[in-house]
PDB file of N, CA and C in Angstrom:
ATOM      1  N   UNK A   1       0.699   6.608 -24.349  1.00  0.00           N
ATOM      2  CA  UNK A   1       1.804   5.668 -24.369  1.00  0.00           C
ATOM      3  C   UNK A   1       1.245   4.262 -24.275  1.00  0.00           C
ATOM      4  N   UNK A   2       1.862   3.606 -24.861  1.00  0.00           N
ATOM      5  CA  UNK A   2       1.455   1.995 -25.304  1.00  0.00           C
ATOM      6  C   UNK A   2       2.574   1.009 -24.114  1.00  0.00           C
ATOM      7  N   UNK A   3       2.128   0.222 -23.581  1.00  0.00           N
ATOM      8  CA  UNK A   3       2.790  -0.625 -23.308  1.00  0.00           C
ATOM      9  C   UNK A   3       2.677  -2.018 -23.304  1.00  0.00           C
ATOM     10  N   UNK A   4       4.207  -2.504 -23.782  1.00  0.00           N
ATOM     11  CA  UNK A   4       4.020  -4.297 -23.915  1.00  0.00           C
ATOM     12  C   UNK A   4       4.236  -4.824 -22.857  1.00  0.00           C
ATOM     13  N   UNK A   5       3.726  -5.884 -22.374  1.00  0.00           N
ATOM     14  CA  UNK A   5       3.686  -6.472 -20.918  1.00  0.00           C
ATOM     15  C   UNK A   5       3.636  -7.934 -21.050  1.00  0.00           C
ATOM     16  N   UNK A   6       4.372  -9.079 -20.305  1.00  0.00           N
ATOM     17  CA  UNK A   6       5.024 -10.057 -19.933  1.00  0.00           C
ATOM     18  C   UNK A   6       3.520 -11.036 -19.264  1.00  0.00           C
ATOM     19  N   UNK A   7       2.986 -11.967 -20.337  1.00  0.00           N
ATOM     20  CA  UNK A   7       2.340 -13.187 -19.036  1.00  0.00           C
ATOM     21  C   UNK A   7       2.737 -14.240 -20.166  1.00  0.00           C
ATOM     22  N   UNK A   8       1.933 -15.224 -19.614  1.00  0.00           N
ATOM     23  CA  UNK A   8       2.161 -16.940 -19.771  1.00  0.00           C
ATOM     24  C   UNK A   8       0.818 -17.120 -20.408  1.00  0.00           C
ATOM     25  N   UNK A   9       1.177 -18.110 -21.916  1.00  0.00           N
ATOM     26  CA  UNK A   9       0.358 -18.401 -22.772  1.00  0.00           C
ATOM     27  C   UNK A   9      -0.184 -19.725 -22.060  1.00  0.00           C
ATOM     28  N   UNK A  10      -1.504 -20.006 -21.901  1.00  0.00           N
ATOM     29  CA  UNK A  10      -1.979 -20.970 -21.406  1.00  0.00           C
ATOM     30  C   UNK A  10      -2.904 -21.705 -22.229  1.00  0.00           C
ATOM     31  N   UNK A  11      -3.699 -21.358 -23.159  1.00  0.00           N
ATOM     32  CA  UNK A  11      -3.813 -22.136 -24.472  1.00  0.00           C
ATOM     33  C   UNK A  11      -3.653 -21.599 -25.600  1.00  0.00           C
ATOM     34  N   UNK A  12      -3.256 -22.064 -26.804  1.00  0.00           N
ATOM     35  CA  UNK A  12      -2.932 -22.156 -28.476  1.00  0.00           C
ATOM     36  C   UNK A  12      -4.092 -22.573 -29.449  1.00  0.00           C
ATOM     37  N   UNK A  13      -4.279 -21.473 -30.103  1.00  0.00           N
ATOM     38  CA  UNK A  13      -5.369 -22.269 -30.878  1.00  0.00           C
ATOM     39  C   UNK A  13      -4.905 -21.414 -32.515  1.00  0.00           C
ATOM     40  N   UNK A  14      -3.746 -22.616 -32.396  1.00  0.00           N
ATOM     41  CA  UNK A  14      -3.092 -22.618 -34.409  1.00  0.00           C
ATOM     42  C   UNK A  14      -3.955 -21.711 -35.317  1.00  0.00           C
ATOM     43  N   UNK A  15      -5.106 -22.887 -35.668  1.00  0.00           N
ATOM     44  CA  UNK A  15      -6.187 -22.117 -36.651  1.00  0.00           C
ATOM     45  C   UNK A  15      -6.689 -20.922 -36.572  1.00  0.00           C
ATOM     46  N   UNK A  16      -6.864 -20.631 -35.272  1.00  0.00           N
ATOM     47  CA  UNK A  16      -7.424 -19.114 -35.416  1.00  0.00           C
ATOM     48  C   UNK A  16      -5.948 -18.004 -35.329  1.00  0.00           C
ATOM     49  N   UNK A  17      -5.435 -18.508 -34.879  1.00  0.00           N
ATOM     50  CA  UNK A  17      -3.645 -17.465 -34.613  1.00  0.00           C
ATOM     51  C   UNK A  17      -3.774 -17.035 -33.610  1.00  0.00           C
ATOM     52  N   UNK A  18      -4.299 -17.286 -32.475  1.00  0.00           N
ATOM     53  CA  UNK A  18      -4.470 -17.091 -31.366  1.00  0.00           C
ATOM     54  C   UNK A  18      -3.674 -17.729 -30.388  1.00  0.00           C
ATOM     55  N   UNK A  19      -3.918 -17.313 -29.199  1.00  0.00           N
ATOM     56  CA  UNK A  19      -3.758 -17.891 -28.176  1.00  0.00           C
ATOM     57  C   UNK A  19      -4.143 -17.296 -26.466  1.00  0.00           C
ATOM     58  N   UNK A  20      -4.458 -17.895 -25.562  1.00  0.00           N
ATOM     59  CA  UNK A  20      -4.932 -17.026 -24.657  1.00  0.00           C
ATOM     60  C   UNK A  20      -3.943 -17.139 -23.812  1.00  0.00           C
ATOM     61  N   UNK A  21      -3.606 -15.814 -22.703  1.00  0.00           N
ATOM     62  CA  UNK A  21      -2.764 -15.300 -22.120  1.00  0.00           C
ATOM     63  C   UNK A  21      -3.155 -14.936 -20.662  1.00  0.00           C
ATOM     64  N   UNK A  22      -2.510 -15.416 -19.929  1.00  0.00           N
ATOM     65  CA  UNK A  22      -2.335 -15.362 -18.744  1.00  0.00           C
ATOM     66  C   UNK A  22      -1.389 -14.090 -17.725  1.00  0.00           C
ATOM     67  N   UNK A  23      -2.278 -13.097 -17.627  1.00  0.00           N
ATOM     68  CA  UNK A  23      -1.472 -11.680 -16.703  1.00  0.00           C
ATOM     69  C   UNK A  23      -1.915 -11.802 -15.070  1.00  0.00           C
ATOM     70  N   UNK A  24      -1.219 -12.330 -14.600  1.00  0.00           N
ATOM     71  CA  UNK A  24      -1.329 -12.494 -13.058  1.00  0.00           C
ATOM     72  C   UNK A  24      -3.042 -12.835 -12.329  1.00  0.00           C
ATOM     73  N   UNK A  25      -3.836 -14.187 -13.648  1.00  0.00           N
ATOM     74  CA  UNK A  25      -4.954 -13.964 -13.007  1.00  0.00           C
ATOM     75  C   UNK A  25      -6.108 -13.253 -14.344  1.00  0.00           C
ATOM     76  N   UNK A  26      -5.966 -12.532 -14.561  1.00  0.00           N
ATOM     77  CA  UNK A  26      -6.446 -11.831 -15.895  1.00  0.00           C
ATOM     78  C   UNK A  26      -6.334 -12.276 -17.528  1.00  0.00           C
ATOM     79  N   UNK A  27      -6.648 -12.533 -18.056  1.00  0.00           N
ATOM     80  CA  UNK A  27      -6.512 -13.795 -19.296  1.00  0.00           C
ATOM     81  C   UNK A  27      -7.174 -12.972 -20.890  1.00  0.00           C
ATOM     82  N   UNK A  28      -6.545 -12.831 -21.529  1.00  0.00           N
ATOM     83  CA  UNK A  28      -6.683 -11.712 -22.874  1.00  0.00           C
ATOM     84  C   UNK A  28      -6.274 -13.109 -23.660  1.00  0.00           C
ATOM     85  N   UNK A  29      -6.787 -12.828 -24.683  1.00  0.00           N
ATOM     86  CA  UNK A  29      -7.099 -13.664 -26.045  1.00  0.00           C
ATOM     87  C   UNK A  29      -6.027 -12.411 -26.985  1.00  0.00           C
ATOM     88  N   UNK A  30      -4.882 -13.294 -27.231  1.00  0.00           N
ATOM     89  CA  UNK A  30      -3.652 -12.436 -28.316  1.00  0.00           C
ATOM     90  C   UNK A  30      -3.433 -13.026 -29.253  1.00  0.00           C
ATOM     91  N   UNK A  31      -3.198 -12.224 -30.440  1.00  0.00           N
ATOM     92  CA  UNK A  31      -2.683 -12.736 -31.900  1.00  0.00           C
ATOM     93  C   UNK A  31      -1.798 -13.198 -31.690  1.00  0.00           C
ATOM     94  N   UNK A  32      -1.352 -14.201 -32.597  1.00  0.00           N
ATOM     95  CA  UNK A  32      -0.278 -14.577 -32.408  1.00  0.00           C
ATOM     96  C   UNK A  32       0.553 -14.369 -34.179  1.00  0.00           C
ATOM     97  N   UNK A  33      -0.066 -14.066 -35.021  1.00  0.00           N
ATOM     98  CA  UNK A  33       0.412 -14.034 -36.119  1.00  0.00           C
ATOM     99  C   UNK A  33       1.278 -15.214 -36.375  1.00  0.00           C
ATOM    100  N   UNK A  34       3.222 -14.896 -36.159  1.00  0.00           N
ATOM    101  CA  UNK A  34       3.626 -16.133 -37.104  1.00  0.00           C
ATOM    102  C   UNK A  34       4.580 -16.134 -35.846  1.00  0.00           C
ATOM    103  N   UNK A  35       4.038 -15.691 -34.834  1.00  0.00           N
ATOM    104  CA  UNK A  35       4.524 -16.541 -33.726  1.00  0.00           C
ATOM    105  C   UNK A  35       4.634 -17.732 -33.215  1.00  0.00           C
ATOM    106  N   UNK A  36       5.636 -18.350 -33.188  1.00  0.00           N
ATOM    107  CA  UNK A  36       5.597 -20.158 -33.014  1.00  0.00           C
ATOM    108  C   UNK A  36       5.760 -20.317 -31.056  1.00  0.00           C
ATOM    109  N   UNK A  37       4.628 -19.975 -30.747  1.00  0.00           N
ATOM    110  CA  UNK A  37       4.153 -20.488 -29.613  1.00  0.00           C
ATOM    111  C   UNK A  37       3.596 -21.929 -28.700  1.00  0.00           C
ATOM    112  N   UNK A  38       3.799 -21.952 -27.491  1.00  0.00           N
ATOM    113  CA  UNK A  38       3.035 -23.469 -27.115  1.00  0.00           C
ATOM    114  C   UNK A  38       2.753 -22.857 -25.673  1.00  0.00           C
ATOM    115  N   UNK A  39       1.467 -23.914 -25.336  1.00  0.00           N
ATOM    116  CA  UNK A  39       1.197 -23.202 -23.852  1.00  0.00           C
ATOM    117  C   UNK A  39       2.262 -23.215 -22.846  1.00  0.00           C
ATOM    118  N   UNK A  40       2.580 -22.867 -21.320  1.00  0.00           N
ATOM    119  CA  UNK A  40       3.985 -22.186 -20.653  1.00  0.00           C
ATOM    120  C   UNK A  40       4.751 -21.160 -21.241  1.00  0.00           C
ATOM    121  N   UNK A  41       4.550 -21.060 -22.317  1.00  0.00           N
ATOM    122  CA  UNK A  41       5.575 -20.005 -22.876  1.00  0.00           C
ATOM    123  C   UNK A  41       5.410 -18.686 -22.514  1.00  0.00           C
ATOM    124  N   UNK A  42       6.593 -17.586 -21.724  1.00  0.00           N
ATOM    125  CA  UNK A  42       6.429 -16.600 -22.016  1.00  0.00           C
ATOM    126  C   UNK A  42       5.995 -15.715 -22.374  1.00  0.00           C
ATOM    127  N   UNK A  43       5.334 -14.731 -23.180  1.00  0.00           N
ATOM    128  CA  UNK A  43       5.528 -13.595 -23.727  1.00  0.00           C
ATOM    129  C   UNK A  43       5.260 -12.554 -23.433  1.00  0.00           C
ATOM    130  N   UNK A  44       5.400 -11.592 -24.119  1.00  0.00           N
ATOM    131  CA  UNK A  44       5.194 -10.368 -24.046  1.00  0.00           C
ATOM    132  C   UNK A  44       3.968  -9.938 -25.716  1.00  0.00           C
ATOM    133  N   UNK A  45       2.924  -9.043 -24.994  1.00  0.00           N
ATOM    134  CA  UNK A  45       2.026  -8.650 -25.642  1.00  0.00           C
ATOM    135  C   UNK A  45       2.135  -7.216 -25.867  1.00  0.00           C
ATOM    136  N   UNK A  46       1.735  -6.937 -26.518  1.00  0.00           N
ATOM    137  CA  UNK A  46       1.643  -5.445 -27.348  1.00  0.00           C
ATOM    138  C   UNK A  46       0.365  -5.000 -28.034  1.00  0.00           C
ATOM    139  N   UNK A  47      -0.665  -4.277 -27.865  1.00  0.00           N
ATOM    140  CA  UNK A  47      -1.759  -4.017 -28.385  1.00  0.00           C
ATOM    141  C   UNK A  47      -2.281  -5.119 -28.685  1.00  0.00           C
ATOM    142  N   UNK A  48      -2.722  -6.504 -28.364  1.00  0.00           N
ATOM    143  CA  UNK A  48      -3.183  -7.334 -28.716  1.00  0.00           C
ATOM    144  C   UNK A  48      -2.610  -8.545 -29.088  1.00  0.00           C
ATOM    145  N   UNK A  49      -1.881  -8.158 -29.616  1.00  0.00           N
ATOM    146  CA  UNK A  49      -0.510  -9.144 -30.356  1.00  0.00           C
ATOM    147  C   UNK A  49       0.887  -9.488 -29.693  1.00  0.00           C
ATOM    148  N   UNK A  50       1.207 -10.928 -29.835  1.00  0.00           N
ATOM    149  CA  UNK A  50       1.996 -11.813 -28.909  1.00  0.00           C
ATOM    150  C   UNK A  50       3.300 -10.958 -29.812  1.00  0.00           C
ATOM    151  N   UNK A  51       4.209 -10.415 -29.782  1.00  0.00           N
ATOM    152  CA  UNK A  51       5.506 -10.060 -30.184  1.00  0.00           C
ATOM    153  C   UNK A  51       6.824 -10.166 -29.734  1.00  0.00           C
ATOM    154  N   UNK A  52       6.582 -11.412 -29.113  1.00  0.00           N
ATOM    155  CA  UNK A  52       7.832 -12.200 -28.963  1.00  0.00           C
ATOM    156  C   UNK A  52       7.722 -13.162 -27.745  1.00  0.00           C
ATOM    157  N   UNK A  53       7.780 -14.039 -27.679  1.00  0.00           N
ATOM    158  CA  UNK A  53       8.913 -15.257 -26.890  1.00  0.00           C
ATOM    159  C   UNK A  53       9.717 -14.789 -26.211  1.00  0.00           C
ATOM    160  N   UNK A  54       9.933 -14.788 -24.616  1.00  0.00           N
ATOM    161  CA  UNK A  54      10.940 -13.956 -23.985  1.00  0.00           C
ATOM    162  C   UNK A  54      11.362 -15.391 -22.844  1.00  0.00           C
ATOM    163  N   UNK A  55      12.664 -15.140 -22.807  1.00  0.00           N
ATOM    164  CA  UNK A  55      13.190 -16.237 -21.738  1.00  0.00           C
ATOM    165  C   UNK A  55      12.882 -16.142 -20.592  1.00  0.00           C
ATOM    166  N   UNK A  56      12.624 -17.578 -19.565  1.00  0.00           N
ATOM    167  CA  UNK A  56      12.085 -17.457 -18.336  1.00  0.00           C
ATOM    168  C   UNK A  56      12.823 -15.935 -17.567  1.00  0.00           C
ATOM    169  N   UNK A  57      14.265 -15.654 -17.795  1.00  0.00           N
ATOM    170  CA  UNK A  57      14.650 -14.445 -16.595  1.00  0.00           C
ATOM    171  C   UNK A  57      14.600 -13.570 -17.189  1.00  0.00           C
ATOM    172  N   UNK A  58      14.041 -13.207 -18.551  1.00  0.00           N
ATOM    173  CA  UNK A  58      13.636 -11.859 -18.919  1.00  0.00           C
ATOM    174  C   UNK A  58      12.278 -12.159 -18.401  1.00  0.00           C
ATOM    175  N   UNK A  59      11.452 -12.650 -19.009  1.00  0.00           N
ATOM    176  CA  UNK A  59      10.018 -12.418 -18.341  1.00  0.00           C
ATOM    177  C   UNK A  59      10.028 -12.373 -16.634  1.00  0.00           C
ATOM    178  N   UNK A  60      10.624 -12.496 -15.783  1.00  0.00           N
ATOM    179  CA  UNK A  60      10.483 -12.814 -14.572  1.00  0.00           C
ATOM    180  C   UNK A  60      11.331 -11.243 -14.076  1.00  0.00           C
ATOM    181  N   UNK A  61      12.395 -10.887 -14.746  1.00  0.00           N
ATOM    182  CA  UNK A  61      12.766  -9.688 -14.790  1.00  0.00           C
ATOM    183  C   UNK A  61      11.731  -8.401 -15.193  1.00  0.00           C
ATOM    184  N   UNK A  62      10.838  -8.546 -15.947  1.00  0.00           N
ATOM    185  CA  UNK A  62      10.013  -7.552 -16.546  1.00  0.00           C
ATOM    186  C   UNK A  62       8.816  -7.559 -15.837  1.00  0.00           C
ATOM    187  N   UNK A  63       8.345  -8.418 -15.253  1.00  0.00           N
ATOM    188  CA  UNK A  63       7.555  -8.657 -14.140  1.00  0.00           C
ATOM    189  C   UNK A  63       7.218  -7.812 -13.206  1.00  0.00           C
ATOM    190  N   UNK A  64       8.807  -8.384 -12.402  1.00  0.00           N
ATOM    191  CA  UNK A  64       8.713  -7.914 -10.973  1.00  0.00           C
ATOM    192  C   UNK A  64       9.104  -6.062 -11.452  1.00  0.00           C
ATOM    193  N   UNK A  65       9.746  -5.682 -12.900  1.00  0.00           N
ATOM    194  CA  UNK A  65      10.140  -4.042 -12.840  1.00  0.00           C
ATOM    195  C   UNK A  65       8.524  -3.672 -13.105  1.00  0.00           C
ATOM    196  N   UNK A  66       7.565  -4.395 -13.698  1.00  0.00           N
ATOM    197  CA  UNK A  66       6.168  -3.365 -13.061  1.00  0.00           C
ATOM    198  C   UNK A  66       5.880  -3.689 -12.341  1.00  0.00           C
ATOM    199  N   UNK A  67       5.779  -5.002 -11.324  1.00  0.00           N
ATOM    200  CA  UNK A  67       5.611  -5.081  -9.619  1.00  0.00           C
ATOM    201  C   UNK A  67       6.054  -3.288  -8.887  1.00  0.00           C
ATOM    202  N   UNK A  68       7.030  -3.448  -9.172  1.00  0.00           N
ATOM    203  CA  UNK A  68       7.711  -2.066  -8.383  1.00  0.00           C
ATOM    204  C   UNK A  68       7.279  -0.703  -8.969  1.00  0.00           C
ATOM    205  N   UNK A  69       7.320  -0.573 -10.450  1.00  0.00           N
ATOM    206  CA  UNK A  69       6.237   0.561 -11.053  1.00  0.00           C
ATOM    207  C   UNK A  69       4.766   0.576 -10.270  1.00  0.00           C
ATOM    208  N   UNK A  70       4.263  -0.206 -10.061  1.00  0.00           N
ATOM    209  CA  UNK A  70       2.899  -0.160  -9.751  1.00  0.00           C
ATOM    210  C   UNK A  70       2.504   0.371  -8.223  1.00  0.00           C
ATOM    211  N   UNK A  71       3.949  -0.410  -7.445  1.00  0.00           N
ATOM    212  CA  UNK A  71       3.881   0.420  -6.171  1.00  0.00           C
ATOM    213  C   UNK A  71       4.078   1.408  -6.112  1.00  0.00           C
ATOM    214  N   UNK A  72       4.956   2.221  -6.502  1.00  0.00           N
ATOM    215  CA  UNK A  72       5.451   3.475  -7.251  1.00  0.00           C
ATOM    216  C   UNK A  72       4.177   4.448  -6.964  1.00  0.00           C
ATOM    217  N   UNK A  73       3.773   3.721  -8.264  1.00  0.00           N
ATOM    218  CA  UNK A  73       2.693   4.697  -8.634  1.00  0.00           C
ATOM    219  C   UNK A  73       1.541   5.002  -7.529  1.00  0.00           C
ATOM    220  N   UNK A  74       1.069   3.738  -6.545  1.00  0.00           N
ATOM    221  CA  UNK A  74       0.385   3.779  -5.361  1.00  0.00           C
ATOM    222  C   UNK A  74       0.910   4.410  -4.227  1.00  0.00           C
ATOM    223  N   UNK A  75       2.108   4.794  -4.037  1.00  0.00           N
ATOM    224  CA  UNK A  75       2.798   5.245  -3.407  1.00  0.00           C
ATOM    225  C   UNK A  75       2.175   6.561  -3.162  1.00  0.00           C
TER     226      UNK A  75
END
């Protein structure tokens, strides 16, 4: 199972279609294809690739539901 997961783009780099991504601390380099991104923004990643722009209370919503998966699972 694949999952897409929620951080904050912290730099853009147009030319290459990139941009690097911010997961609580942890920082992945994502496609961005024809995603119209800017650094603060949202998103959600998927195998590599930025696939969408998500509003501050969805991302902050999707967050904290794997905050609580994760305890879950440590549980």
């Amino acid at each position: 199972m694949c999952v897409a997961y929620p951080g904050t783009v912290i730099a853009v780099r147009p030319a290459e279609h990139k941009a690097t991504v911010d997961f609580s601390g942890t920082t992945v380099d994502a496609l961005t294809g024809v995603s119209d991104i800017k650094e603060g923004d949202r998103v959600l990643v998927h195998a590599g690739c930025v696939i969408r722009v998500l509003q501050e209370q969805e991302a902050d919503e999707l967050t904290e539901l794997f905050k609580e998966l994760e305890e879950a699972i440590r549980s």
